[in-house]
C-alpha atoms as a PDB file:
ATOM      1  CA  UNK A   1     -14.542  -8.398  12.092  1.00  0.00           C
ATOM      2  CA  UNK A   2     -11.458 -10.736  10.557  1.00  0.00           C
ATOM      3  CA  UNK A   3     -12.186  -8.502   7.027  1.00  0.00           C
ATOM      4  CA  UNK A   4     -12.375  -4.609   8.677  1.00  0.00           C
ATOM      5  CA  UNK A   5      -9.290  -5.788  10.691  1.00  0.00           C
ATOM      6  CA  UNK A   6      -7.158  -6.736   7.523  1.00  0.00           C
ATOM      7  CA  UNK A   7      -8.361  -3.806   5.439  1.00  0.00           C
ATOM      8  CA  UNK A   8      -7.669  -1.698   7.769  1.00  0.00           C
ATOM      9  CA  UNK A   9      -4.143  -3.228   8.292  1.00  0.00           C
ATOM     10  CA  UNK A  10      -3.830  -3.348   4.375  1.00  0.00           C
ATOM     11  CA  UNK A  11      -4.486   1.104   4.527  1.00  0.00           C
ATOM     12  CA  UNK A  12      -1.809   1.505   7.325  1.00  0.00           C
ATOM     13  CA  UNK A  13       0.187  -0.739   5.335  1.00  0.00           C
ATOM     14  CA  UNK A  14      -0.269   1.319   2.252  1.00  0.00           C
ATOM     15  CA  UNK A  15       0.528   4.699   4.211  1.00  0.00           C
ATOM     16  CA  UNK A  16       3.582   3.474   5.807  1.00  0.00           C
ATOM     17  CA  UNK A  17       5.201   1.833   2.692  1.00  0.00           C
ATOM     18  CA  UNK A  18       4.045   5.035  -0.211  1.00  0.00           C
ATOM     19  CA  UNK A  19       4.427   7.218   2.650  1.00  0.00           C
ATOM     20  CA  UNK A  20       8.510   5.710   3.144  1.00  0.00           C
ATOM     21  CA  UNK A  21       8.983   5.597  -0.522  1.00  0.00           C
ATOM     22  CA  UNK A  22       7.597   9.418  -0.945  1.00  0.00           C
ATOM     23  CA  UNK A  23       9.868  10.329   1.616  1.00  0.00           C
ATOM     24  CA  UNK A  24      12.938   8.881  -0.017  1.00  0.00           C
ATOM     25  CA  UNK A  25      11.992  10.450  -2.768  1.00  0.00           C
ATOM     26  CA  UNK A  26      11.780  13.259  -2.246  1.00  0.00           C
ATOM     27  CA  UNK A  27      14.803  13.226   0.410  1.00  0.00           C
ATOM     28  CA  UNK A  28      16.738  11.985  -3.102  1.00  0.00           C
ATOM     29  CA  UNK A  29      14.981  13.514  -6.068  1.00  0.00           C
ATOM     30  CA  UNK A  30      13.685  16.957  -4.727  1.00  0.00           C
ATOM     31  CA  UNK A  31      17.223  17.117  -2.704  1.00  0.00           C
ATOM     32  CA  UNK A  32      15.320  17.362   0.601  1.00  0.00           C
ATOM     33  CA  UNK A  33      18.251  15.911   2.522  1.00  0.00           C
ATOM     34  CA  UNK A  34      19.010  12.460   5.063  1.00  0.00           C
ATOM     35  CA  UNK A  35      16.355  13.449   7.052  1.00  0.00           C
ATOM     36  CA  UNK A  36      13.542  12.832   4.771  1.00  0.00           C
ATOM     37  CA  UNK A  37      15.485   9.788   3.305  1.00  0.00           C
ATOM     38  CA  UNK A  38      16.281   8.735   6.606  1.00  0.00           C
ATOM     39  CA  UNK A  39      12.225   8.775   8.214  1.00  0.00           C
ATOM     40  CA  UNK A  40      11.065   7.133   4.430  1.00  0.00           C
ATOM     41  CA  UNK A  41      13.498   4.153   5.335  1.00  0.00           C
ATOM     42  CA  UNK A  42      11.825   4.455   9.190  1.00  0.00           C
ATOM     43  CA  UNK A  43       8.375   4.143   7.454  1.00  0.00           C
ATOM     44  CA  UNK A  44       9.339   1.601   5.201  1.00  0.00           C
ATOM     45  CA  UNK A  45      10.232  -0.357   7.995  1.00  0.00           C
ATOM     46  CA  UNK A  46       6.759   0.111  10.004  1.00  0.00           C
ATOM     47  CA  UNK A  47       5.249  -1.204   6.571  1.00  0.00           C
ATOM     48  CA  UNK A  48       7.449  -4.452   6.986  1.00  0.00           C
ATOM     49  CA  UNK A  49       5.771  -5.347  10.149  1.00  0.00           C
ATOM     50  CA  UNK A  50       1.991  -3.995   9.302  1.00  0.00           C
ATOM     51  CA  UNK A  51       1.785  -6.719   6.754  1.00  0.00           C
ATOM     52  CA  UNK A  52       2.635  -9.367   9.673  1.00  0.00           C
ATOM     53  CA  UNK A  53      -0.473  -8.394  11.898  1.00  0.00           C
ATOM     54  CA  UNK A  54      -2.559  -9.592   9.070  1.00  0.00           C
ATOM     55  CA  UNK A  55      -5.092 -12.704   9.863  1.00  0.00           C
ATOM     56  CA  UNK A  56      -4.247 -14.485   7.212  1.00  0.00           C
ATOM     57  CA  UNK A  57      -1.149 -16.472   7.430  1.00  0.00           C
ATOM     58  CA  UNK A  58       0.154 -16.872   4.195  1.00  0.00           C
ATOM     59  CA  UNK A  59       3.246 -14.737   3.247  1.00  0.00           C
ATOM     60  CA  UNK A  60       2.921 -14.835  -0.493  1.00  0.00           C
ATOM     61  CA  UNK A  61      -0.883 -14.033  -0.330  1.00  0.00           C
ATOM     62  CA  UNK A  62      -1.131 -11.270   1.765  1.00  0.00           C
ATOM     63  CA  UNK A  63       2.255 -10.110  -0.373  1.00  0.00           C
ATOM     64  CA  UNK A  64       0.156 -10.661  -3.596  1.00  0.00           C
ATOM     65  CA  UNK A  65      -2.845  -8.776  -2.722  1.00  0.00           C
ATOM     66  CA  UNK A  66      -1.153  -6.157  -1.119  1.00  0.00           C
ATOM     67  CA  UNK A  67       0.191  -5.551  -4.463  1.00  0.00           C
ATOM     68  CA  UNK A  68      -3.442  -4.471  -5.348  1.00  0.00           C
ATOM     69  CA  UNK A  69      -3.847  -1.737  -2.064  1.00  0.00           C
ATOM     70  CA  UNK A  70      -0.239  -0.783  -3.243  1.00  0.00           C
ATOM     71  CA  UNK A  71      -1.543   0.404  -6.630  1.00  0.00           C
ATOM     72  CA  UNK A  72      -4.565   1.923  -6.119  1.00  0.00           C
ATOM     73  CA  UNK A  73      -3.244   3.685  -2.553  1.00  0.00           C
ATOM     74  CA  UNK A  74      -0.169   4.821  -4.963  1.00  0.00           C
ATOM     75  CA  UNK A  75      -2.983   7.225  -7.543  1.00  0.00           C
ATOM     76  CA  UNK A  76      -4.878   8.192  -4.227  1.00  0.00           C
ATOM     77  CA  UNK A  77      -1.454   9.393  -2.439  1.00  0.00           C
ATOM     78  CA  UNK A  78      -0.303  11.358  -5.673  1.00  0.00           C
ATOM     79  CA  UNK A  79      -4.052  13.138  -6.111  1.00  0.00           C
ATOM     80  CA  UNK A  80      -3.717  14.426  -2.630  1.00  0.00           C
ATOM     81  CA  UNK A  81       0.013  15.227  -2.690  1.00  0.00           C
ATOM     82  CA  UNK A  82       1.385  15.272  -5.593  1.00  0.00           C
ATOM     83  CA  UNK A  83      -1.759  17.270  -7.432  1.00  0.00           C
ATOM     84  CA  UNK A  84      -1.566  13.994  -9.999  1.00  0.00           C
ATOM     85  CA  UNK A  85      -4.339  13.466 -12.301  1.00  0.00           C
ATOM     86  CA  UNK A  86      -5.567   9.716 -13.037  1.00  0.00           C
ATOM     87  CA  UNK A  87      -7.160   8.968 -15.900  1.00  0.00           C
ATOM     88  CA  UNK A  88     -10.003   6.640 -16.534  1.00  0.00           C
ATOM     89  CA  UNK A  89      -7.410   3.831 -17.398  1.00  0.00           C
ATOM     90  CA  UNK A  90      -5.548   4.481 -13.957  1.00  0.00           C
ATOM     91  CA  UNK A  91      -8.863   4.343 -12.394  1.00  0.00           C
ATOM     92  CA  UNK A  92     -10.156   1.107 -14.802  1.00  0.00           C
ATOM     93  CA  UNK A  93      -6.612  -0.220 -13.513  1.00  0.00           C
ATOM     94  CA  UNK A  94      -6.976   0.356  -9.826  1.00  0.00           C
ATOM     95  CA  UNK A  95     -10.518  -0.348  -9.758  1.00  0.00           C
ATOM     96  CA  UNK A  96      -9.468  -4.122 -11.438  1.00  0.00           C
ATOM     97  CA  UNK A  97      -6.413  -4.288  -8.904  1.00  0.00           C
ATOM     98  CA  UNK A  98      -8.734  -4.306  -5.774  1.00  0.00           C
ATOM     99  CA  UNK A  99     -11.208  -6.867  -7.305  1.00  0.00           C
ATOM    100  CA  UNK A 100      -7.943  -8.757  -7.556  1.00  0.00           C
ATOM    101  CA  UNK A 101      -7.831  -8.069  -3.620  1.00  0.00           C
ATOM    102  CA  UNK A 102     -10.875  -8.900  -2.610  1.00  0.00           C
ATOM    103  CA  UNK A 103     -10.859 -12.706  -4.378  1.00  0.00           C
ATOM    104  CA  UNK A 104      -7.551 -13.696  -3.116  1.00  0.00           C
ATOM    105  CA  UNK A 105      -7.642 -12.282   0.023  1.00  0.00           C
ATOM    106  CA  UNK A 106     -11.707 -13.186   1.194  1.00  0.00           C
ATOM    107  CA  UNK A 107     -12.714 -15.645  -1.372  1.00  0.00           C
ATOM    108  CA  UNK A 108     -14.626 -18.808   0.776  1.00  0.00           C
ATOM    109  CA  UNK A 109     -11.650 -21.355   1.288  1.00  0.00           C
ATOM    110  CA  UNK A 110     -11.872 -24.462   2.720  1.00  0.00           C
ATOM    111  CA  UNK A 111     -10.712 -24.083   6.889  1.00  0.00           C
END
């Protein structure tokens, strides 16, 4: 259960924090206005304290292979929104990241 509970943190995670930046975005680039910078700063926040419900205690790892949900969640947020088209490199490159995930984040370590 410890593993579905911190993937699923890691996906909320990943929604809040490309969701925030998204909105900032496009509150600054697509000249939406304060209120869409203003909720992307909101969700950015909620990101902040997602990544402290995870199990594992360790700031920089959970940091590190967030970095990893981060990158693939970032191609599967601009396919459904954005109408962005990856690549087999963006998908070699995601596909790599989350390997990168899975051994830092539920490798065996000694308790």
């Amino acid at each position: 259960m410890g593993i579905v509970r911190s993937v699923v943190l890691f996906v909320l995670a990943a929604i809040a924090e490309i969701g925030g930046a998204w909105l900032v975005w496009q509150g600054v680039r697509e000249q939406r206005g304060l209120l869409w910078m203003g909720a992307g700063v909101l969700a950015l926040g909620i990101y902040g304290f997602v990544a402290t419900l995870q199990p594992d205690a360790h700031f920089g790892r959970i940091l590190a292979a967030y970095g990893g949900v981060f990158v693939a969640g970032s191609l599967v947020w601009a396919v459904l929104l954005d109408g962005f088209r990856p690549d087999r490199w963006d998908i070699i490159g995601a596909l790599i990241c989350l390997v990168g995930v899975g051994v830092i984040m539920y490798a065996p370590r000694p308790l």
